[in-house]
C-alpha atoms as a PDB file:
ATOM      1  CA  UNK A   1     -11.129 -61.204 -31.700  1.00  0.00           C
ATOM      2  CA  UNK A   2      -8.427 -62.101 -29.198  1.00  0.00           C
ATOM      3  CA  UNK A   3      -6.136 -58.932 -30.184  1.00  0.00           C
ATOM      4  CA  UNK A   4      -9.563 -56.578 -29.445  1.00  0.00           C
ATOM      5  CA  UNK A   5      -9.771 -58.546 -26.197  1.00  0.00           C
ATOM      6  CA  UNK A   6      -6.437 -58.014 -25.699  1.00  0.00           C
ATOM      7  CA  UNK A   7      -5.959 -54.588 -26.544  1.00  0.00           C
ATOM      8  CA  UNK A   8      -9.213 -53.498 -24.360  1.00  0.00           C
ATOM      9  CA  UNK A   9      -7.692 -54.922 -21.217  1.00  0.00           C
ATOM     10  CA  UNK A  10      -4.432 -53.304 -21.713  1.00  0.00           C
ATOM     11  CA  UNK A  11      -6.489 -50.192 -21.794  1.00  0.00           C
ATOM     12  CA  UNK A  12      -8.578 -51.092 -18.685  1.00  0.00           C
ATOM     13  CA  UNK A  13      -5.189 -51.935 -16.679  1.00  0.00           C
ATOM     14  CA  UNK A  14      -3.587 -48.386 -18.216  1.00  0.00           C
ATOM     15  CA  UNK A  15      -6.871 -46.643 -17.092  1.00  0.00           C
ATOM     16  CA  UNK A  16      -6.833 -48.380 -13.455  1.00  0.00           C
ATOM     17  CA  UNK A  17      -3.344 -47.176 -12.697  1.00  0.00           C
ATOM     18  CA  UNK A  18      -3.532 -43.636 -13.883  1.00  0.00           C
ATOM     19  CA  UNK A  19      -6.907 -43.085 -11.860  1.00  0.00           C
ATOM     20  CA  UNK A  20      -5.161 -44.657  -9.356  1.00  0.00           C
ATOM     21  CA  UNK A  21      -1.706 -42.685  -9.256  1.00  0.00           C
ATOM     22  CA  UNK A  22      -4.191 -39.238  -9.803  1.00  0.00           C
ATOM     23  CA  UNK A  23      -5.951 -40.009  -6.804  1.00  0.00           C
ATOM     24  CA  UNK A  24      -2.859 -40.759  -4.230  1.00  0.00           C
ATOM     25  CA  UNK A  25      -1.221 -38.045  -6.208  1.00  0.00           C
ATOM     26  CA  UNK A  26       0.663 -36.134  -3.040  1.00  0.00           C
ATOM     27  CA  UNK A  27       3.619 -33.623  -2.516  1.00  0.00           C
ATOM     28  CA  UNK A  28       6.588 -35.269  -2.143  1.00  0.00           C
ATOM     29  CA  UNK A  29       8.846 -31.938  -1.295  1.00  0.00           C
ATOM     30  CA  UNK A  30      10.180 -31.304   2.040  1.00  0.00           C
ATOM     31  CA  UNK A  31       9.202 -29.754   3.535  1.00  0.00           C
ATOM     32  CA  UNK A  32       5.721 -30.211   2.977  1.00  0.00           C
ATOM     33  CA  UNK A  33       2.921 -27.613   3.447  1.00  0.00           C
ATOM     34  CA  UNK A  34      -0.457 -27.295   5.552  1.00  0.00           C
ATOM     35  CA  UNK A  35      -2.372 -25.026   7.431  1.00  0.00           C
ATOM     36  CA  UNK A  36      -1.959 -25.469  11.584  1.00  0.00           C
ATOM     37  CA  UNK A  37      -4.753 -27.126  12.908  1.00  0.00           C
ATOM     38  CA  UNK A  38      -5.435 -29.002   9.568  1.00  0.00           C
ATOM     39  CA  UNK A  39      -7.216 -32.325   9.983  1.00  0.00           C
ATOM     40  CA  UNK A  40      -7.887 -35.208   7.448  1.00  0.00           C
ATOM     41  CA  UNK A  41      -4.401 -34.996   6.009  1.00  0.00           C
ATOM     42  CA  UNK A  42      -3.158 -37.779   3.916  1.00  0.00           C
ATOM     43  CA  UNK A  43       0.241 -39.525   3.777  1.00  0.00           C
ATOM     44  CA  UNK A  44       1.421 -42.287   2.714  1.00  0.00           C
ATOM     45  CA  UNK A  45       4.182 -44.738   1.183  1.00  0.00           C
ATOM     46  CA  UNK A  46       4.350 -47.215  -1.370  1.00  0.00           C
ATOM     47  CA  UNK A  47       2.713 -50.417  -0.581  1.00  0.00           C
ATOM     48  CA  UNK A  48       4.512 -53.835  -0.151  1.00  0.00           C
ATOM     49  CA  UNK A  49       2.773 -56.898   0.635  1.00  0.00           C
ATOM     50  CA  UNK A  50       3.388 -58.330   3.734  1.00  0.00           C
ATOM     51  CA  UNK A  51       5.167 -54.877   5.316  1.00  0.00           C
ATOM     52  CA  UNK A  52       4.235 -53.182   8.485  1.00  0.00           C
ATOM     53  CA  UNK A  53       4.921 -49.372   8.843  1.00  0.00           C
ATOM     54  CA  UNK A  54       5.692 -47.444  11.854  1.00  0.00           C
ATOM     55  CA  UNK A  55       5.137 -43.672  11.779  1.00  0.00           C
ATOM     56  CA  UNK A  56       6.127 -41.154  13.764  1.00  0.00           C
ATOM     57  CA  UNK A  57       4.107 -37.693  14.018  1.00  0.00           C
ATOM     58  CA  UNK A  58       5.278 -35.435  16.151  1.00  0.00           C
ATOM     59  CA  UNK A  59       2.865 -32.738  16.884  1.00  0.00           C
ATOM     60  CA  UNK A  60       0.274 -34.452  14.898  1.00  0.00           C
ATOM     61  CA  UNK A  61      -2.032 -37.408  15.546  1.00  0.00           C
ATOM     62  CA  UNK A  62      -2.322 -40.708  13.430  1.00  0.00           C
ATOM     63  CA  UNK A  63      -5.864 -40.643  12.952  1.00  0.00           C
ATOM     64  CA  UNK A  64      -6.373 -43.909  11.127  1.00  0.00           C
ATOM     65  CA  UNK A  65      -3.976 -45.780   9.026  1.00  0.00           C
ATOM     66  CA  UNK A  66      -1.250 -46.492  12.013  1.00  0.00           C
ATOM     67  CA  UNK A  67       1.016 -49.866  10.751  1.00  0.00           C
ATOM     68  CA  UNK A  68      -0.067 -49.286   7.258  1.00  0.00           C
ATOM     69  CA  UNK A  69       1.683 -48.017   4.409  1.00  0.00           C
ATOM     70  CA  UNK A  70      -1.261 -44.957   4.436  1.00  0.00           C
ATOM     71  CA  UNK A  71      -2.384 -42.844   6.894  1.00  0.00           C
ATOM     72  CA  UNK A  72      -4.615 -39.984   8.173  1.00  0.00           C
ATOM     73  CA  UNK A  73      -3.247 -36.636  10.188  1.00  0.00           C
ATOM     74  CA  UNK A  74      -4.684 -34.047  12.569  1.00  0.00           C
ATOM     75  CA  UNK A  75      -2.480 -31.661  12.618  1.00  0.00           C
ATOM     76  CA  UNK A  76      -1.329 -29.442  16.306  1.00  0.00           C
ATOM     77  CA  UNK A  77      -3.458 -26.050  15.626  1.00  0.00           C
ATOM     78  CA  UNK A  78       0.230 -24.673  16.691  1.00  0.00           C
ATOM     79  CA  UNK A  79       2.418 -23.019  13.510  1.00  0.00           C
ATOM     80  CA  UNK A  80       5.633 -24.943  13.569  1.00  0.00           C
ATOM     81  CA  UNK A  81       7.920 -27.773  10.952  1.00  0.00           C
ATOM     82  CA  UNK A  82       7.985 -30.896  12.124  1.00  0.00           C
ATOM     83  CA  UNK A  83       9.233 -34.173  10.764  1.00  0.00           C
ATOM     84  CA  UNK A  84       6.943 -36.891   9.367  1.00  0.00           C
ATOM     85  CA  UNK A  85       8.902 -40.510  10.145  1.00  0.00           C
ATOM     86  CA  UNK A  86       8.191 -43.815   8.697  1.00  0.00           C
ATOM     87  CA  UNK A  87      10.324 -47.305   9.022  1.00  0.00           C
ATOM     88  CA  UNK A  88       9.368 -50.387   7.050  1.00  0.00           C
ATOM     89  CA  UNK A  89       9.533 -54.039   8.407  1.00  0.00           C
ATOM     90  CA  UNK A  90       8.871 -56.159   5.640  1.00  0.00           C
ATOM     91  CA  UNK A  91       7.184 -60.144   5.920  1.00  0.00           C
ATOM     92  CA  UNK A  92      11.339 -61.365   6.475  1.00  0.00           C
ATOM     93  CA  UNK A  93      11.343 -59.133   9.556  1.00  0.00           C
ATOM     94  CA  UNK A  94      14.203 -57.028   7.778  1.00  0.00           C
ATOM     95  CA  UNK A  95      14.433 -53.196   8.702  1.00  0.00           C
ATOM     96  CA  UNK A  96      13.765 -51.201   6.065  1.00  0.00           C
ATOM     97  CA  UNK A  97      15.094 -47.179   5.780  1.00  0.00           C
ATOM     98  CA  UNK A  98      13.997 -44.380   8.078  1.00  0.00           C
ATOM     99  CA  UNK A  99      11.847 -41.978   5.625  1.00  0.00           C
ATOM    100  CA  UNK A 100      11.184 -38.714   6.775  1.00  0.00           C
ATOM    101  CA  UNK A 101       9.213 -35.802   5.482  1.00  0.00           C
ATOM    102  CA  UNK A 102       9.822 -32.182   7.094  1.00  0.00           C
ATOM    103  CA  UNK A 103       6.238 -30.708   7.270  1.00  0.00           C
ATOM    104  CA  UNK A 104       5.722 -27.009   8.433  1.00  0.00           C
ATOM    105  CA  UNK A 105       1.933 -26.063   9.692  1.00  0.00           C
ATOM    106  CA  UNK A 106       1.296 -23.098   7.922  1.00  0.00           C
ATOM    107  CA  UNK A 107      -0.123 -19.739  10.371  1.00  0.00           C
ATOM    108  CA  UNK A 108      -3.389 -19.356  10.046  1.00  0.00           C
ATOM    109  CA  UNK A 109      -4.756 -15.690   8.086  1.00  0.00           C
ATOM    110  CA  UNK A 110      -6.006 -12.972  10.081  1.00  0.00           C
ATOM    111  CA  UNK A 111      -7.334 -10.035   8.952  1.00  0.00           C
ATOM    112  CA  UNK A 112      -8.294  -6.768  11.574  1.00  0.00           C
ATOM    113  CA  UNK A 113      -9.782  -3.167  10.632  1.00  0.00           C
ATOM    114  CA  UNK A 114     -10.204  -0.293  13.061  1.00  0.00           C
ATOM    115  CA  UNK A 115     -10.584   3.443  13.670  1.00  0.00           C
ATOM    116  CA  UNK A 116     -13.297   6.148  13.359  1.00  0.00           C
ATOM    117  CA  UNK A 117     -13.417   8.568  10.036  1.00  0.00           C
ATOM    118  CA  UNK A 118     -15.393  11.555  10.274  1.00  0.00           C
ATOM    119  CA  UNK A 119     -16.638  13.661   6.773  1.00  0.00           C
ATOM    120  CA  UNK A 120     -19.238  15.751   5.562  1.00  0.00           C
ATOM    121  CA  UNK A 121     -22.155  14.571   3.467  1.00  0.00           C
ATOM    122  CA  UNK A 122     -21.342  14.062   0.057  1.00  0.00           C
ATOM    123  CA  UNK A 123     -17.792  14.483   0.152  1.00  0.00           C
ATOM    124  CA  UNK A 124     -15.398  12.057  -1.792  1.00  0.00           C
ATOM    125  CA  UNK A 125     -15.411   9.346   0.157  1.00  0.00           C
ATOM    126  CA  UNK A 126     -12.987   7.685   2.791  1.00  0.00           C
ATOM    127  CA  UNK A 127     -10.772   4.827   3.235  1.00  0.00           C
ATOM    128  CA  UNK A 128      -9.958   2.289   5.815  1.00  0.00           C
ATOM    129  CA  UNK A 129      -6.656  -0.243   6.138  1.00  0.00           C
ATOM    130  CA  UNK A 130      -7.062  -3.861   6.512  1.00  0.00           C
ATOM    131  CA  UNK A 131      -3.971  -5.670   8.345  1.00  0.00           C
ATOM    132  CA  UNK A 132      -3.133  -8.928   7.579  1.00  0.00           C
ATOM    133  CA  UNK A 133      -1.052 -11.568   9.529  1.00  0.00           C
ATOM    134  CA  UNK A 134      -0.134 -15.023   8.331  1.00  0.00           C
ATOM    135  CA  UNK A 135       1.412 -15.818   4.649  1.00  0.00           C
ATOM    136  CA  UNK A 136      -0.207 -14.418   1.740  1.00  0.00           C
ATOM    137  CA  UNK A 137      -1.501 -13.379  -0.767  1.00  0.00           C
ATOM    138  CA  UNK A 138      -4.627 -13.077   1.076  1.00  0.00           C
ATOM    139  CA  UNK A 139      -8.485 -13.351   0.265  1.00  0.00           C
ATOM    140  CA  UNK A 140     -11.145 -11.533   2.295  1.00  0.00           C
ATOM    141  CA  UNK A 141     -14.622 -10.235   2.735  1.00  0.00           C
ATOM    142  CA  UNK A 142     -16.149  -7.379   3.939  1.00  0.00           C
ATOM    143  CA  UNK A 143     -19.075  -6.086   4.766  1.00  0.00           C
ATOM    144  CA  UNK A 144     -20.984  -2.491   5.189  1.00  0.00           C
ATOM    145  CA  UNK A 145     -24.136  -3.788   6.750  1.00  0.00           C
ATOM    146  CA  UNK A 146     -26.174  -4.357   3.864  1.00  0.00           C
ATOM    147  CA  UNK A 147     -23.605  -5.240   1.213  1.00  0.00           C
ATOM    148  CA  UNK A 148     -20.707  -7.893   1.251  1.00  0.00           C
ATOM    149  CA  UNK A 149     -17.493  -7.408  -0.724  1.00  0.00           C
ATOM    150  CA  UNK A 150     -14.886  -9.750  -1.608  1.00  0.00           C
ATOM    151  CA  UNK A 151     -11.608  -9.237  -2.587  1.00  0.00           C
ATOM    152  CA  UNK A 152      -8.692 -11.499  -3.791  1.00  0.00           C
ATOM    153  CA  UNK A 153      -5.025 -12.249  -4.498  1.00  0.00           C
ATOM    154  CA  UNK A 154      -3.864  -9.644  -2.106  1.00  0.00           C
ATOM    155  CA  UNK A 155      -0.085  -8.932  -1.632  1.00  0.00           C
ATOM    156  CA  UNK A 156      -0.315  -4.956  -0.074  1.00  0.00           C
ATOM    157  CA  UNK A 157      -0.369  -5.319   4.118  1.00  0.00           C
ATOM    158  CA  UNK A 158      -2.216  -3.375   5.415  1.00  0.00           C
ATOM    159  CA  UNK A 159      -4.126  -2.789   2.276  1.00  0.00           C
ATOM    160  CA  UNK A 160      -6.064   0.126   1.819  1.00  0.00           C
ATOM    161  CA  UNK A 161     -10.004  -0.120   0.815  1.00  0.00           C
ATOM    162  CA  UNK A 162     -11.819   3.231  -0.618  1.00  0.00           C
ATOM    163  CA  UNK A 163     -15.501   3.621   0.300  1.00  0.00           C
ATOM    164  CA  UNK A 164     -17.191   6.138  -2.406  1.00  0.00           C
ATOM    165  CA  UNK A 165     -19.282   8.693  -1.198  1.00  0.00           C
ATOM    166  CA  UNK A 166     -21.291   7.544   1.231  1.00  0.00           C
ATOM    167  CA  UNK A 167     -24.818   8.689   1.934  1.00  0.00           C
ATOM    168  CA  UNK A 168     -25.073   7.974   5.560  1.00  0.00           C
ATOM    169  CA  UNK A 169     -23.012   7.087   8.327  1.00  0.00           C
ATOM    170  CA  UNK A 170     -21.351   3.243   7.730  1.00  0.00           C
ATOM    171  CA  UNK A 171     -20.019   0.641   9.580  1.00  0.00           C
ATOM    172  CA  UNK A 172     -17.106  -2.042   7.921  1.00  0.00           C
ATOM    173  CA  UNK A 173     -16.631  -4.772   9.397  1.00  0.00           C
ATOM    174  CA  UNK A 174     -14.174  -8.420   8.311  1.00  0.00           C
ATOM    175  CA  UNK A 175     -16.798 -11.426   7.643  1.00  0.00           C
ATOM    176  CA  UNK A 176     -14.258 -13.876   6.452  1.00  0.00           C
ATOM    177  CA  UNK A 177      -9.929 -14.135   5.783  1.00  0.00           C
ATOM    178  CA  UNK A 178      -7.952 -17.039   4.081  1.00  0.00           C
ATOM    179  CA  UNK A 179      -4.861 -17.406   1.875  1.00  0.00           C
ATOM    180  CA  UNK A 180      -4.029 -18.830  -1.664  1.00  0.00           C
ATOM    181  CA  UNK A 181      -2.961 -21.996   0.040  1.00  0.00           C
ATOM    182  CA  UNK A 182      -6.320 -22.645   1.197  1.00  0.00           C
ATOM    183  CA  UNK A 183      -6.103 -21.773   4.990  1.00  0.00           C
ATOM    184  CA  UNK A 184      -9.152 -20.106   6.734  1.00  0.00           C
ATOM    185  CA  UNK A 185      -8.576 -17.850   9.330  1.00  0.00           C
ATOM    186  CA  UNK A 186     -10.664 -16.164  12.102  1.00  0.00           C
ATOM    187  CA  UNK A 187     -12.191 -13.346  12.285  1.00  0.00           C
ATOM    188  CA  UNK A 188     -13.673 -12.807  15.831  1.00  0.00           C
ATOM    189  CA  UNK A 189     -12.149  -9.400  17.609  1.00  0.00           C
ATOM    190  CA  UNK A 190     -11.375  -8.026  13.586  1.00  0.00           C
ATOM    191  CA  UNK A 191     -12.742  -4.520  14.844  1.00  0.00           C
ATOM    192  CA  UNK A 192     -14.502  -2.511  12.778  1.00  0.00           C
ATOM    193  CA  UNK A 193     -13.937   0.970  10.804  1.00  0.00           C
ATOM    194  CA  UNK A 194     -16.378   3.422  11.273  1.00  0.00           C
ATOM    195  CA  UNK A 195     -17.266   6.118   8.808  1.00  0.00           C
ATOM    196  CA  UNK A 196     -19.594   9.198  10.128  1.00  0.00           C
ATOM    197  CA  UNK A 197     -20.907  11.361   7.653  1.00  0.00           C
ATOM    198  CA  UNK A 198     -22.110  14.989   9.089  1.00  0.00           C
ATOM    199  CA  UNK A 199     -25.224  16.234   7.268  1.00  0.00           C
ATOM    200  CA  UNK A 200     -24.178  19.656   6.056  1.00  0.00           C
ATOM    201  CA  UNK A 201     -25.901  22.894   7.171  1.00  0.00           C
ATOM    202  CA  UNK A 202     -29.327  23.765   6.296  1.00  0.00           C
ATOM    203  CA  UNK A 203     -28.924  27.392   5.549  1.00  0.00           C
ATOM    204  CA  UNK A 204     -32.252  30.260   5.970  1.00  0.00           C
ATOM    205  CA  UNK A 205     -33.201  31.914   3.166  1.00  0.00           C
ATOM    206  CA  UNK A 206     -31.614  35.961   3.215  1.00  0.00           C
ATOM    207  CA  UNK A 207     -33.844  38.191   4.778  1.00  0.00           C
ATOM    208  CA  UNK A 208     -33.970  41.915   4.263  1.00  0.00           C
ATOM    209  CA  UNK A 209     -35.137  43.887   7.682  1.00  0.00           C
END
């Protein structure tokens, strides 16, 4: 009965620390990756008893957390690398190592469409470019009016879309850009692409005077 005992609390302590590690689990590399403007980022050190921490964020601010071995960022909205600092003073008052981490705020996407295509009624079709800016591959969604389309894992900029035949004049506009890492961009002022389709002739019948 002991050994069962035991055995089931070794399990419950092995359980506790992987959930644990899993849910601190953080990037370590420098330097370190986020999207400008991010907010609610996490960072922290190993915890000693006793310890205060002093961090340094440049272009960043310590949202909670400050003097603890964890804290919370909100990052400058400004693309840039900056370096995450941290010193330790432990319960004896002894000065631990500087720590740094090198983080660089990530651009955020943008996506923009223009110009005006002109074709006749039934015709093959046309196509429009979509310009990106920022690091990709990108995501994004468009939208013809009635019908939105979304496209991922995109490496071509600009990349080229193809309409279809169209049955009446459309309008395209950019509803909504991010990247694989996870960064949302804006879309306000992405311009629009503008397809006019002519109606072809409508021919008389021949007449014989």
């Amino acid at each position: 009965m002991k050994t069962k005992h035991l055995l089931l609390t070794l399990g419950i302590l092995c359980l506790t620390f992987f959930t644990t590690t899993t849910l601190r689990a953080q990037s370590t590399t420098s330097p370190d990756t986020v999207c400008a403007g991010k907010t609610g980022a996490a960072y922290y050190v190993n915890h000693t008893a006793g310890s205060v921490y002093y961090w340094t964020v440049p272009n960043g601010t310590i949202a909670s957390g400050n003097n603890t071995d964890s804290i919370i960022v909100n990052w400058s909205s400004t693309p840039g690398t900056d370096t995450i600092k941290v010193v330790e003073v432990n319960a004896h008052g002894c000065v631990g190592d500087t720590q740094k981490l090198a983080v660089y705020r990530m651009p955020l996407p943008t996506a923009t469409i223009v110009g005006v295509d002109s074709l006749c009624w039934n015709n093959a079709g046309s196509t429009f470019a979509v310009t990106f800016t920022g690091i990709g591959p990108w995501n994004f969604t468009y939208s013809d009016g009635t019908n939105s389309t979304s496209l991922t894992n995109i490496s071509a900029n600009p990349y080229t879309v193809n309409t279809g035949v169209l049955a009446a004049s459309t309008t395209y506009t950019i509803t909504a850009v991010s990247n694989k890492f996870g960064c949302t961009g804006s879309v306000s002022g992405s311009g629009s692409h503008v397809v006019v389709v002519n109606p072809k002739p409508t021919t008389s019948p021949i007449y014989h005077h």
